[in-house]
N, C-alpha and C. Protein backbone atom coordinates (compact mmCIF):
# COMPACT_ATOMS: atom_id res chain seq x y z
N UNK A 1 -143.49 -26.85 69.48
CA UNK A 1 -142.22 -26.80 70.19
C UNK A 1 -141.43 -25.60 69.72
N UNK A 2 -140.68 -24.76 70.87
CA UNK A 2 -139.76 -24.08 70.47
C UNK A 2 -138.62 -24.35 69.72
N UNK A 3 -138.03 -23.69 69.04
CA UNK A 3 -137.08 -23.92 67.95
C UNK A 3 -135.61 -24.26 68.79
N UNK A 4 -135.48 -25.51 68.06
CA UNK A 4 -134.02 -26.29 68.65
C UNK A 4 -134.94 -27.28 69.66
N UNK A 5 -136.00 -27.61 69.80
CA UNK A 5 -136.65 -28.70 70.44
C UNK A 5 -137.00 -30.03 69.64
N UNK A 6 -136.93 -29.96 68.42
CA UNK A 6 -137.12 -31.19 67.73
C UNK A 6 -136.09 -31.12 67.16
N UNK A 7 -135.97 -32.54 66.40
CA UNK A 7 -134.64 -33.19 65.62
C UNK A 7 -134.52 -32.17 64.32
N UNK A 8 -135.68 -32.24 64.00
CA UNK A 8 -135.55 -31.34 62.09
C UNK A 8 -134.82 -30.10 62.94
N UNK A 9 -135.24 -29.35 63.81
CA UNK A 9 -134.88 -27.76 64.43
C UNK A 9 -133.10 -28.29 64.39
N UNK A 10 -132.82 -28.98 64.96
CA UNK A 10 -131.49 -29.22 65.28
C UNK A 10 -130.72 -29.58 64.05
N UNK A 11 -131.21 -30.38 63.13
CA UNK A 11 -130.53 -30.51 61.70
C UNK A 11 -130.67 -29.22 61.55
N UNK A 12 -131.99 -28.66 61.25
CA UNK A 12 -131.77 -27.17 60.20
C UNK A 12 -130.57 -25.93 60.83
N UNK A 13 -130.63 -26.08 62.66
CA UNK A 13 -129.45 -25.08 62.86
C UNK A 13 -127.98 -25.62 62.67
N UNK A 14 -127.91 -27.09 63.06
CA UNK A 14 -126.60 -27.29 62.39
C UNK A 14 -126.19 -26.86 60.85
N UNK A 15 -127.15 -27.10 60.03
CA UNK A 15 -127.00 -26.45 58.37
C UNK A 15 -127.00 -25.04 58.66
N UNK A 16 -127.77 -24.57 59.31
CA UNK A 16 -127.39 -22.71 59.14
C UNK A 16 -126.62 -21.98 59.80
N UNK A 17 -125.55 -23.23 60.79
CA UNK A 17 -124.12 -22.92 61.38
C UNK A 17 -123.37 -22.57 60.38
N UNK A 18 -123.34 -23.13 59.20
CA UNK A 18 -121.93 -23.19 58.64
C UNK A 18 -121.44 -21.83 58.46
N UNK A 19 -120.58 -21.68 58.18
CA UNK A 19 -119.72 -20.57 57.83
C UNK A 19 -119.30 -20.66 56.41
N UNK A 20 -118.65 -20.27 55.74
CA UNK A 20 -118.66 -20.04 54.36
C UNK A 20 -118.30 -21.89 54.10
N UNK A 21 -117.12 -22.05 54.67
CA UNK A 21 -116.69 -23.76 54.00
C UNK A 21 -117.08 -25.08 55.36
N UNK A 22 -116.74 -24.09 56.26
CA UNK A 22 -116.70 -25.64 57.46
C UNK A 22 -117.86 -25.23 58.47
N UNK A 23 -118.60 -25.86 59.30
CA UNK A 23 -119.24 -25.86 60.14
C UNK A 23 -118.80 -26.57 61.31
N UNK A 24 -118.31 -25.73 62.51
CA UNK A 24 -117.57 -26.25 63.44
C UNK A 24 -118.62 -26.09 64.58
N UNK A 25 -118.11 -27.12 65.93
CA UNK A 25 -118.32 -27.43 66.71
C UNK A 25 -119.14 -26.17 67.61
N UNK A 26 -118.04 -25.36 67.69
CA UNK A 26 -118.15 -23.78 68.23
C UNK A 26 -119.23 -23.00 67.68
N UNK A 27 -119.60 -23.07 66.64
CA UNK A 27 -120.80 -23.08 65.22
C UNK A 27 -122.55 -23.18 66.00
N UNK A 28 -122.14 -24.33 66.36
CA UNK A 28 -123.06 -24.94 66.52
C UNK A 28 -123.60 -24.69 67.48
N UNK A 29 -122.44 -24.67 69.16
CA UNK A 29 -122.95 -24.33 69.97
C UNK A 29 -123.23 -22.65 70.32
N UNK A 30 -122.58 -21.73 69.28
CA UNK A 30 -122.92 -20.54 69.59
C UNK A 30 -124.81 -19.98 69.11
N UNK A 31 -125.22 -21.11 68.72
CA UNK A 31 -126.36 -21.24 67.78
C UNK A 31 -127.50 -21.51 69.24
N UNK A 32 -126.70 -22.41 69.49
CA UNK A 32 -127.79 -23.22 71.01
C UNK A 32 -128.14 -22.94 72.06
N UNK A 33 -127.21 -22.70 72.60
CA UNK A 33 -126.74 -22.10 73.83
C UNK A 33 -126.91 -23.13 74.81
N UNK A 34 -127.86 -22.76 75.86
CA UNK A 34 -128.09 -23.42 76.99
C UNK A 34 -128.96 -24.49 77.04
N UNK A 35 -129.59 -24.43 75.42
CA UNK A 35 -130.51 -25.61 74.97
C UNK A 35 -129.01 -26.62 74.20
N UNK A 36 -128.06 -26.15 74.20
CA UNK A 36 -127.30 -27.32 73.29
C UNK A 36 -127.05 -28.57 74.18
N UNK A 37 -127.46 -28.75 75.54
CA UNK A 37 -126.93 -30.22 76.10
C UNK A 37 -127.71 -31.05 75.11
N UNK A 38 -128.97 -31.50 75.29
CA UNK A 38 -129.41 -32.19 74.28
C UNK A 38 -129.37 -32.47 73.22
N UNK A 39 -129.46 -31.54 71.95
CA UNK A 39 -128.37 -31.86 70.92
C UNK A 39 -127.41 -32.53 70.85
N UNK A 40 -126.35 -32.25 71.76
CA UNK A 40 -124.98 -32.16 71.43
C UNK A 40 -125.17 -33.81 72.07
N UNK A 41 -125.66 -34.13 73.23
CA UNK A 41 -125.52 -35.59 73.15
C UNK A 41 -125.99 -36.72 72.81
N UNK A 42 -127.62 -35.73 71.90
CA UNK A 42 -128.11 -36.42 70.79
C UNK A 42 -127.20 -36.81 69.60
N UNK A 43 -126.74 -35.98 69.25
CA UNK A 43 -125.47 -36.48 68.09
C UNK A 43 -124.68 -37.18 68.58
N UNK A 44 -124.09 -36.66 69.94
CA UNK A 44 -122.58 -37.67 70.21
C UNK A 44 -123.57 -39.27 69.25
N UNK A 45 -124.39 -39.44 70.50
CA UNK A 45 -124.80 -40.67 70.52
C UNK A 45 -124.98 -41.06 69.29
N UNK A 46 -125.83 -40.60 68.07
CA UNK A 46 -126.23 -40.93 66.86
C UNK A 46 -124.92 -41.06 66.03
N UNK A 47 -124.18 -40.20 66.18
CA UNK A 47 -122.62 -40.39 65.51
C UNK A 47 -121.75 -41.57 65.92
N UNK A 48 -122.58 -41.99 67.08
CA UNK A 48 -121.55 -43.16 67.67
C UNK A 48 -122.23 -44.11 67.16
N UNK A 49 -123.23 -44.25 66.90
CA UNK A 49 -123.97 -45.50 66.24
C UNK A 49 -123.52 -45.63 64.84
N UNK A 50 -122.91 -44.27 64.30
CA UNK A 50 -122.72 -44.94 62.44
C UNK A 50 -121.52 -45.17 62.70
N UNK A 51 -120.88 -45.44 61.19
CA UNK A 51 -119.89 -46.44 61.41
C UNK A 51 -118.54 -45.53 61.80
N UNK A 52 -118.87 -44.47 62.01
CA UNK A 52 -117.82 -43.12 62.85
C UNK A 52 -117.37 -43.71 63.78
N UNK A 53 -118.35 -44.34 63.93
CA UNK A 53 -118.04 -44.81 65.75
C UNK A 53 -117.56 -45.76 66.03
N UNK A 54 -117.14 -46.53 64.91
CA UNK A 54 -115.93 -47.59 64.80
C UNK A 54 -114.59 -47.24 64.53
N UNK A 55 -114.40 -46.29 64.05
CA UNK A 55 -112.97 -45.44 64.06
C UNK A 55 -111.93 -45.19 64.84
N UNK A 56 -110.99 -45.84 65.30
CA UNK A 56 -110.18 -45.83 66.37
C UNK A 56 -110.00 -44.79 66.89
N UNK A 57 -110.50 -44.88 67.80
CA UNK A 57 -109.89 -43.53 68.60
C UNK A 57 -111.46 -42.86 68.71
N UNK A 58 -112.63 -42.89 67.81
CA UNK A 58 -113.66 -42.23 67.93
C UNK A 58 -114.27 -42.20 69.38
N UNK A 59 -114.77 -43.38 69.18
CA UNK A 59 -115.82 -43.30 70.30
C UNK A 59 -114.83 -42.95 71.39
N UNK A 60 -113.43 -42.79 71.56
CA UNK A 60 -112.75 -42.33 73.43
C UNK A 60 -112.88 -40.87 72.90
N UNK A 61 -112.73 -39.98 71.82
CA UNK A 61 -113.12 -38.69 71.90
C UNK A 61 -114.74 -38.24 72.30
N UNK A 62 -115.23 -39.38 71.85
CA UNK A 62 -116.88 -38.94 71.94
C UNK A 62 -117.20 -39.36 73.32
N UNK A 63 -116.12 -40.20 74.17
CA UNK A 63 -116.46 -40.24 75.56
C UNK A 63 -116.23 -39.14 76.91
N UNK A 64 -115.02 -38.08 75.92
CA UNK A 64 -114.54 -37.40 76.62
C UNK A 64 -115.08 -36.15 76.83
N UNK A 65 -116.00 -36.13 75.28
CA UNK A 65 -116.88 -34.69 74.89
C UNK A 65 -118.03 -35.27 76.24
N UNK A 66 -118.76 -36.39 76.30
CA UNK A 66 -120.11 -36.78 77.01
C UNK A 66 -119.42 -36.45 78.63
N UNK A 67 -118.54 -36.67 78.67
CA UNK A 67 -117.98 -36.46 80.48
C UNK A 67 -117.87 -35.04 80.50
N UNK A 68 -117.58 -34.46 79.97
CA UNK A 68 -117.34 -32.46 79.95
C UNK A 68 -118.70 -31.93 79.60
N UNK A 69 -119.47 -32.44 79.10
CA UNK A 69 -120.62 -32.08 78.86
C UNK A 69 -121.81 -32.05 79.85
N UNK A 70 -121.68 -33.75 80.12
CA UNK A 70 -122.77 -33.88 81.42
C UNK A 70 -122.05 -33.33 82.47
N UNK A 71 -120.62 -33.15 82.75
CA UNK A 71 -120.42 -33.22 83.71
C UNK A 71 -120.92 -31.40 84.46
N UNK A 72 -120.97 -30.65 83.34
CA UNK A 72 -121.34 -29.10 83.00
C UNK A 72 -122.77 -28.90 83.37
N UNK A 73 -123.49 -30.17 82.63
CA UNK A 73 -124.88 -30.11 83.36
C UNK A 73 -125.59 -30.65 84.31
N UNK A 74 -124.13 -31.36 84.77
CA UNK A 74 -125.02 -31.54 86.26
C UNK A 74 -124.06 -30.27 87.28
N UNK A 75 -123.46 -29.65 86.97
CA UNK A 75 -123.08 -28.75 88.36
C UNK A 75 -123.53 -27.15 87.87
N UNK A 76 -123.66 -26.53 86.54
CA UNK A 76 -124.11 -25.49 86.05
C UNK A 76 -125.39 -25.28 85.31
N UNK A 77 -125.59 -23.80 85.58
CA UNK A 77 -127.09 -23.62 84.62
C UNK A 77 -126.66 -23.33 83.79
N UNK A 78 -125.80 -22.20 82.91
CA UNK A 78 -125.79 -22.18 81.73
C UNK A 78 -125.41 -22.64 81.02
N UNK A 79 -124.68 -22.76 79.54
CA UNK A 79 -124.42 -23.39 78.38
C UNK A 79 -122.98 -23.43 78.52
N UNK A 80 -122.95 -25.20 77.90
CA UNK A 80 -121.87 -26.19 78.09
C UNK A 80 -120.24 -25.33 77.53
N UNK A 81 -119.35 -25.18 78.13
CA UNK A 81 -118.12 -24.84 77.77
C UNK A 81 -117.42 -26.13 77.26
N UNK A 82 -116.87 -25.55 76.01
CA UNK A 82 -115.62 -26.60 75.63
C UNK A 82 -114.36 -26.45 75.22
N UNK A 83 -113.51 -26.98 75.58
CA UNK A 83 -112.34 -26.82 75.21
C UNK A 83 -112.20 -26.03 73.38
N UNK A 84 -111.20 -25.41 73.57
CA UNK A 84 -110.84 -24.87 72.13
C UNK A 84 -110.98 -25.16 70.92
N UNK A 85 -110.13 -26.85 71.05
CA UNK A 85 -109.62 -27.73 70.38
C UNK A 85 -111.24 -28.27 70.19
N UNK A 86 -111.60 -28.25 70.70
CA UNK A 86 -113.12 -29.68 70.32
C UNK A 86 -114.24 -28.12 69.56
N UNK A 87 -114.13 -26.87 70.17
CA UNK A 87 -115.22 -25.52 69.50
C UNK A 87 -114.58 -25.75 68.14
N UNK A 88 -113.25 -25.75 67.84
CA UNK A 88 -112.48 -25.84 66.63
C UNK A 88 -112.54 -26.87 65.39
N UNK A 89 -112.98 -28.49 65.83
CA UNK A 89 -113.51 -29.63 65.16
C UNK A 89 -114.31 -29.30 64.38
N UNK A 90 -114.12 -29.27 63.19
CA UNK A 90 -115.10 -28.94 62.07
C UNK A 90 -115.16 -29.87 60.95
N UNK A 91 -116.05 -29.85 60.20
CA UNK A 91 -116.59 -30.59 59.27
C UNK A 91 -116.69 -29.47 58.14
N UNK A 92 -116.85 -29.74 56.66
CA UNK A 92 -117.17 -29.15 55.42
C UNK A 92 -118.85 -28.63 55.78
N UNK A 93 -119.01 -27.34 54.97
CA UNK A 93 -120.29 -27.20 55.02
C UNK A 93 -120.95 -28.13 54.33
N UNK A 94 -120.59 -28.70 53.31
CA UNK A 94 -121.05 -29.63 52.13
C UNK A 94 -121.67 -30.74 53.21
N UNK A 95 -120.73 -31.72 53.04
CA UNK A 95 -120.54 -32.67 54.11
C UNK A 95 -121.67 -32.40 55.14
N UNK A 96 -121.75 -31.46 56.40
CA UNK A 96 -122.47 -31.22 56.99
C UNK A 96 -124.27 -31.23 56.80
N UNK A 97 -124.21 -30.65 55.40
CA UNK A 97 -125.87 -30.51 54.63
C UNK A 97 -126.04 -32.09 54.14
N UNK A 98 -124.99 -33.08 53.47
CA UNK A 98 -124.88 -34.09 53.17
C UNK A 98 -125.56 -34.78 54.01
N UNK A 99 -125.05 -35.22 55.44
CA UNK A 99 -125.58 -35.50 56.71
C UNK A 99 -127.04 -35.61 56.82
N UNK A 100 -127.29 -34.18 57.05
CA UNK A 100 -128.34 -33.51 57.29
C UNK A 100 -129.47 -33.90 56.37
N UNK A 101 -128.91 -33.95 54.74
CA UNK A 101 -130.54 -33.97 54.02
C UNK A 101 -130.78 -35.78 54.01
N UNK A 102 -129.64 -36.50 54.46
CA UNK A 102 -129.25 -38.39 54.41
C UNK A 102 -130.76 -38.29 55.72
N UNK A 103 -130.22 -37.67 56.88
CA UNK A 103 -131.34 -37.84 58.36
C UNK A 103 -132.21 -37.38 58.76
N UNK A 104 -132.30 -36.25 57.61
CA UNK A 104 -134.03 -35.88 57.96
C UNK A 104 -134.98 -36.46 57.63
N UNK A 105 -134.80 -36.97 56.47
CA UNK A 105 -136.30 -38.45 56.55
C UNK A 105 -136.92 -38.82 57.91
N UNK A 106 -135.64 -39.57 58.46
CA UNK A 106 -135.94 -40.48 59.60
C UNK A 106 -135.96 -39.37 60.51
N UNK A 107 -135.24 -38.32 61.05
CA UNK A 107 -136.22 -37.43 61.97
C UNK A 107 -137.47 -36.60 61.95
N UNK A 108 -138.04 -37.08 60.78
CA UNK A 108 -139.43 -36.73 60.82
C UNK A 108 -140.18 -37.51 61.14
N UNK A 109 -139.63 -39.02 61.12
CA UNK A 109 -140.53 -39.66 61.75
C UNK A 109 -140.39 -40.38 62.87
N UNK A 110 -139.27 -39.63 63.62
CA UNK A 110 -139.11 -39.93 64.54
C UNK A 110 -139.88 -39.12 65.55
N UNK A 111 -140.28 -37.66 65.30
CA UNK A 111 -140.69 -36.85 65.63
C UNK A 111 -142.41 -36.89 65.86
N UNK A 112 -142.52 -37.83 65.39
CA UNK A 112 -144.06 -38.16 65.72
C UNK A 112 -144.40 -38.70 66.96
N UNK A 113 -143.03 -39.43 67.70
CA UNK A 113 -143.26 -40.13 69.00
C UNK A 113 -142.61 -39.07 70.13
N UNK A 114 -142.18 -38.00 69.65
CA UNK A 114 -141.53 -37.20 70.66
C UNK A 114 -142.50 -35.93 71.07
N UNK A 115 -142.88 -35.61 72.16
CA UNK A 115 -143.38 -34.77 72.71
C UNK A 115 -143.01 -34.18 73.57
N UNK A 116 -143.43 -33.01 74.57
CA UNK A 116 -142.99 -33.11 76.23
C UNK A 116 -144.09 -33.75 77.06
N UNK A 117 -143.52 -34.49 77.49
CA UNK A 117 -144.23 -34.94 78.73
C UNK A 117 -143.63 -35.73 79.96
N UNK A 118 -144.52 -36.12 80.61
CA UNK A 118 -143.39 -36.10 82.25
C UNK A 118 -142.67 -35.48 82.48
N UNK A 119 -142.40 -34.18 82.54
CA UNK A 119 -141.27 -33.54 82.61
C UNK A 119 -140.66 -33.59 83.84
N UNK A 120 -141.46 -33.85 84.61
CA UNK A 120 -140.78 -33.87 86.41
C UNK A 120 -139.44 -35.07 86.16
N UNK A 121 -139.74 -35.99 85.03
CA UNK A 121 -138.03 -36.65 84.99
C UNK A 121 -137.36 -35.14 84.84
N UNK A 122 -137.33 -34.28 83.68
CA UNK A 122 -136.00 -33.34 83.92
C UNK A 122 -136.01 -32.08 84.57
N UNK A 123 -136.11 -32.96 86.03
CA UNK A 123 -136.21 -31.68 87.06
C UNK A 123 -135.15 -32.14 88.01
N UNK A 124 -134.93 -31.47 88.92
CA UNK A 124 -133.97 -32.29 90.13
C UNK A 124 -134.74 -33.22 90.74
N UNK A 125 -134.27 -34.39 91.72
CA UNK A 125 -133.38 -34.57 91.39
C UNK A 125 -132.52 -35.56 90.37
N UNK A 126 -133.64 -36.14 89.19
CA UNK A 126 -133.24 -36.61 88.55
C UNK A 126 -132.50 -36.43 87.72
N UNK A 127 -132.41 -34.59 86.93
CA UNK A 127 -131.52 -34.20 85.99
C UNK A 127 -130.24 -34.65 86.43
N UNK A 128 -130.10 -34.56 87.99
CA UNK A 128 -128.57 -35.31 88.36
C UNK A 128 -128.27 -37.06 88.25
N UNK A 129 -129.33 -37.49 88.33
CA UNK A 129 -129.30 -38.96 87.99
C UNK A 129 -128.84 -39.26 86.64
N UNK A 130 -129.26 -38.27 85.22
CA UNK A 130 -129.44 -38.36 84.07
C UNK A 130 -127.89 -37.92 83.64
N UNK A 131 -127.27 -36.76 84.43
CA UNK A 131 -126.33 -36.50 84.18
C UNK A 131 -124.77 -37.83 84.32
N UNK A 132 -125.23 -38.17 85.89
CA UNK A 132 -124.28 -39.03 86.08
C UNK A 132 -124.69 -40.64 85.00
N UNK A 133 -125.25 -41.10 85.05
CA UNK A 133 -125.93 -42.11 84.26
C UNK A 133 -124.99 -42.04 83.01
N UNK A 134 -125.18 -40.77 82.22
CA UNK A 134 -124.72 -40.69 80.48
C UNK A 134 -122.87 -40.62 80.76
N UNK A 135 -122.66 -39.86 82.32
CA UNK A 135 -120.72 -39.81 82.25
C UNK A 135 -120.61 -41.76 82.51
N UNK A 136 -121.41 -42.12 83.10
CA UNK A 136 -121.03 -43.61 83.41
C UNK A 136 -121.05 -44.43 81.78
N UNK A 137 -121.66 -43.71 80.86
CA UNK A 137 -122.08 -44.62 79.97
C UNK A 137 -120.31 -44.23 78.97
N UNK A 138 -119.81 -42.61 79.01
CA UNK A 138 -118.88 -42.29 78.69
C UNK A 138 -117.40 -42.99 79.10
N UNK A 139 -117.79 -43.66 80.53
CA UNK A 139 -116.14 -44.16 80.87
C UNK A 139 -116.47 -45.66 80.07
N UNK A 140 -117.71 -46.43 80.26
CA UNK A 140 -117.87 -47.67 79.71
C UNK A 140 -116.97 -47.21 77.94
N UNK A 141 -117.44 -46.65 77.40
CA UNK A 141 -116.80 -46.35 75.83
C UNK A 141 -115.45 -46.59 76.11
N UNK A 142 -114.65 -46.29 76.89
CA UNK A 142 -112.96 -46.54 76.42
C UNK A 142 -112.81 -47.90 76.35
N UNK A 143 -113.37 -48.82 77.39
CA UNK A 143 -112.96 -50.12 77.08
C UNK A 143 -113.53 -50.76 76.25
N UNK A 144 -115.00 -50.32 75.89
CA UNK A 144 -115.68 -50.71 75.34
C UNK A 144 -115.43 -50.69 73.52
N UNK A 145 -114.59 -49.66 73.19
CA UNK A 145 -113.95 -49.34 72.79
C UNK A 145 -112.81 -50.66 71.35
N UNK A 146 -112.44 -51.27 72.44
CA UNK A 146 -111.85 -52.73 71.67
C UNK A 146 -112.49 -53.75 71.59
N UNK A 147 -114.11 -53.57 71.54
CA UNK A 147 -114.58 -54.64 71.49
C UNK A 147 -115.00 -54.01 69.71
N UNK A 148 -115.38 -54.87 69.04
CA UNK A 148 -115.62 -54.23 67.76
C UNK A 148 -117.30 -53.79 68.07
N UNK A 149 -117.60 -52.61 67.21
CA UNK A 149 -119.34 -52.04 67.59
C UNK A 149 -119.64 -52.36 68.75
N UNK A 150 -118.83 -52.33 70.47
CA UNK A 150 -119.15 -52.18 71.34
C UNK A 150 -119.59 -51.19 72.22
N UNK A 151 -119.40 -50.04 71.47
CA UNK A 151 -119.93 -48.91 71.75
C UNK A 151 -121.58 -48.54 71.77
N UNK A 152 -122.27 -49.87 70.60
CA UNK A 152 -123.51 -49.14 70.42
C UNK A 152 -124.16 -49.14 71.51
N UNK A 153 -124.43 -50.31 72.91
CA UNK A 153 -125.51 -50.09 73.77
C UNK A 153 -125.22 -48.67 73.94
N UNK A 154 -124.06 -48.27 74.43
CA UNK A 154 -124.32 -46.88 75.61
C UNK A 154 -123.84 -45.39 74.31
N UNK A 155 -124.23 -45.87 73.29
CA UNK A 155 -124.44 -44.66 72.42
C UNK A 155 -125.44 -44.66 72.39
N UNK A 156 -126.34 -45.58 72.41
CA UNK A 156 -128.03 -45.65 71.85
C UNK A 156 -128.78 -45.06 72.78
N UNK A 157 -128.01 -45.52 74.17
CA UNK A 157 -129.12 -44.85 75.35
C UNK A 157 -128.63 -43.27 75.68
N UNK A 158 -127.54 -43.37 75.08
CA UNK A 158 -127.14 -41.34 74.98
C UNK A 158 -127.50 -40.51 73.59
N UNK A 159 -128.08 -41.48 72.95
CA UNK A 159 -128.33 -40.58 71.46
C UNK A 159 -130.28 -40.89 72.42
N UNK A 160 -131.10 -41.42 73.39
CA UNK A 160 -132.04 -41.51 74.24
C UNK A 160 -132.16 -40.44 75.08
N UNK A 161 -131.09 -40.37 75.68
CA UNK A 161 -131.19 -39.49 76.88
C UNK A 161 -131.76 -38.24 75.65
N UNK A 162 -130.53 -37.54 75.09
CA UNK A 162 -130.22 -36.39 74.57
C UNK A 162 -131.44 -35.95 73.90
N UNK A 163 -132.47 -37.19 73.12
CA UNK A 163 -133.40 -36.74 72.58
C UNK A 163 -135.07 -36.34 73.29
N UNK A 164 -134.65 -37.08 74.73
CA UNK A 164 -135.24 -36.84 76.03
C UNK A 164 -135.41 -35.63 76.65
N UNK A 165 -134.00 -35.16 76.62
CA UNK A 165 -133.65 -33.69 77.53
C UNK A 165 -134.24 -33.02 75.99
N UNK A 166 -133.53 -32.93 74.86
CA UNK A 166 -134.11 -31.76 73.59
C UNK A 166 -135.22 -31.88 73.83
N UNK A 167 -136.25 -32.73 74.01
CA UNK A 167 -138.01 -32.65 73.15
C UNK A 167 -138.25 -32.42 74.08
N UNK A 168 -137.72 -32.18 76.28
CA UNK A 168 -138.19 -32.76 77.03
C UNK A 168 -139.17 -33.73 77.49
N UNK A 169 -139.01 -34.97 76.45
CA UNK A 169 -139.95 -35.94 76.85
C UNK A 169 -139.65 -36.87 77.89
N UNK A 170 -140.25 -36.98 79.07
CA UNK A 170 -139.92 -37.81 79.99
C UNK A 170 -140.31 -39.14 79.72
N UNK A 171 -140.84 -39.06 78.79
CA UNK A 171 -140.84 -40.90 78.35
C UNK A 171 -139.55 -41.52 77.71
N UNK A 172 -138.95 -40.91 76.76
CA UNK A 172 -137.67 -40.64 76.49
C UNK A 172 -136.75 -41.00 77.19
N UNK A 173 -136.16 -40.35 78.41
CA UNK A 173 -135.28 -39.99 79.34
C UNK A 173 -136.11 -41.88 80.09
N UNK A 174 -136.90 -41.58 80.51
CA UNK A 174 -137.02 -43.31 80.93
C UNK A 174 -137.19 -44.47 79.78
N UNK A 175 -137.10 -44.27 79.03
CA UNK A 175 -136.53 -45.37 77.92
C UNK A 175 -135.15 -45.03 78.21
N UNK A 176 -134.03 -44.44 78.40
CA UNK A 176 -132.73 -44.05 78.23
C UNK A 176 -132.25 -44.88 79.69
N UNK A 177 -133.36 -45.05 80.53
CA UNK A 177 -132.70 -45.55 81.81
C UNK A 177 -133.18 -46.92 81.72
N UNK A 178 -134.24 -47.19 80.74
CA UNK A 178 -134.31 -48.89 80.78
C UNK A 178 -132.76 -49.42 79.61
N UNK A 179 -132.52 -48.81 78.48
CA UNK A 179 -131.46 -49.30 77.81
C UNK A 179 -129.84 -48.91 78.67
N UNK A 180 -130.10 -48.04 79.68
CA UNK A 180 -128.89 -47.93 80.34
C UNK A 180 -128.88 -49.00 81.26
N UNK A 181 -129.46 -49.81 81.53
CA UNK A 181 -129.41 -51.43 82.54
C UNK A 181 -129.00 -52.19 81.74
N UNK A 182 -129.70 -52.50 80.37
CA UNK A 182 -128.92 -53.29 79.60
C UNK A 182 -127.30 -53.06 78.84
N UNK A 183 -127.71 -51.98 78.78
CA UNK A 183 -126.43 -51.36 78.13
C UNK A 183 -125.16 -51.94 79.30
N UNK A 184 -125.38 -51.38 81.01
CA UNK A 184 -124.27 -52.04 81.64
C UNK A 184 -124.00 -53.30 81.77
N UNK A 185 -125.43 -54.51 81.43
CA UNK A 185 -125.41 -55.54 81.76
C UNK A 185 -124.35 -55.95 80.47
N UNK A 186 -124.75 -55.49 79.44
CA UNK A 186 -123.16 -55.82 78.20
C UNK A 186 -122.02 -55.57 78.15
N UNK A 187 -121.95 -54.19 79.09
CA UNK A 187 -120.33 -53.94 79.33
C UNK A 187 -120.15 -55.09 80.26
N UNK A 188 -120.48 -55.08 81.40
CA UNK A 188 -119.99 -56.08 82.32
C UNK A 188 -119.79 -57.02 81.76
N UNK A 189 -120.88 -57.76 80.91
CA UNK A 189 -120.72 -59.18 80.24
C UNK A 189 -119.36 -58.83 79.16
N UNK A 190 -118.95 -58.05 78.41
CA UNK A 190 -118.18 -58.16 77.41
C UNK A 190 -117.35 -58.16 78.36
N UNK A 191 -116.52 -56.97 79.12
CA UNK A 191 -115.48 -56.58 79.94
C UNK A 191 -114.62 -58.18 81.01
N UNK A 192 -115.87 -58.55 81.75
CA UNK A 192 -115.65 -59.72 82.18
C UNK A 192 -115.14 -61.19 81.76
């Protein structure tokens, strides 16, 4: 795989973003480019699963980054624009490598089940299915939001998608659409 296609590629450029103290958002994506959709909503999602993502207020920022994001890749080809304020969000370089050397274990072995294949999922017109799918999973997060760890279904199937579109594995991306049925069948059930 080309570099920034697997999980380790994506830890190691987030670590060789940093800048002398912080490694910001802007960092990261000036690193990626037009390959950063995947990443970037590989993490949302994985960040929404730790306990970040219980943090008031977290997961509605991490819903707002996934709606500006997909919403970028389903109407544009090139690489995702973001607001100032969110290129500006930074973390310690420390911190950042902290992260990084905690999850590379497990993305190495996660990396054993990721390949490309099927790729005709990320072609049209499904890349638009995939796009709208992950903003639907983004509005579920606000309400979802006051439920306590109600966020995880539709982080799990966007930390899915994201690792779908990065590896382009189309097995991936359809695991992301079987946990996105359940995932709504829990919002509805909680919400209701």
């Amino acid at each position: 795989m080309s570099k920034g296609t697997t999980v380790s590629d994506v830890l190691e450029t987030l670590s060789e973003a940093s800048g002398e103290d912080r490694v910001s958002v802007g960092d990261v994506m000036d690193e990626f480019g037009r390959r950063a959709y995947g990443p970037i909503i590989f993490l949302i999602g994985a960040v929404s699963l730790s306990p970040v993502g219980a943090i008031p207020g977290a997961s509605i920022l991490f819903g707002v980054m996934v709606v500006l994001l997909m919403g970028q890749y389903l109407l544009k080809d090139n690489g995702p624009w973001l607001p100032g304020w969110v290129e500006r969000a930074s973390v310690s370089a420390d911190k950042a490598d902290k992260v990084v050397e905690k999850v590379k274990p497990y993305a190495e072995k996660l990396e054993r089940y990721l390949k490309p294949r099927a790729e005709w999922v990320l072609d049209a017109p499904w890349t638009y299915l995939i796009a709208i799918v992950c903003i639907i999973h983004a509005a579920t997060m606000f309400p979802l939001a006051l439920v306590p760890w109600g966020v995880m279904p539709p982080s799990a199937a966007l930390a899915v998608f994201g690792l779908g579109i990065m590896s382009r594995d189309g097995a991936f991306i359809i695991a992301g659409f079987v946990i996105s049925v359940l995932s709504f069948g829990f919002a509805v059930w909680m919400l209701l």
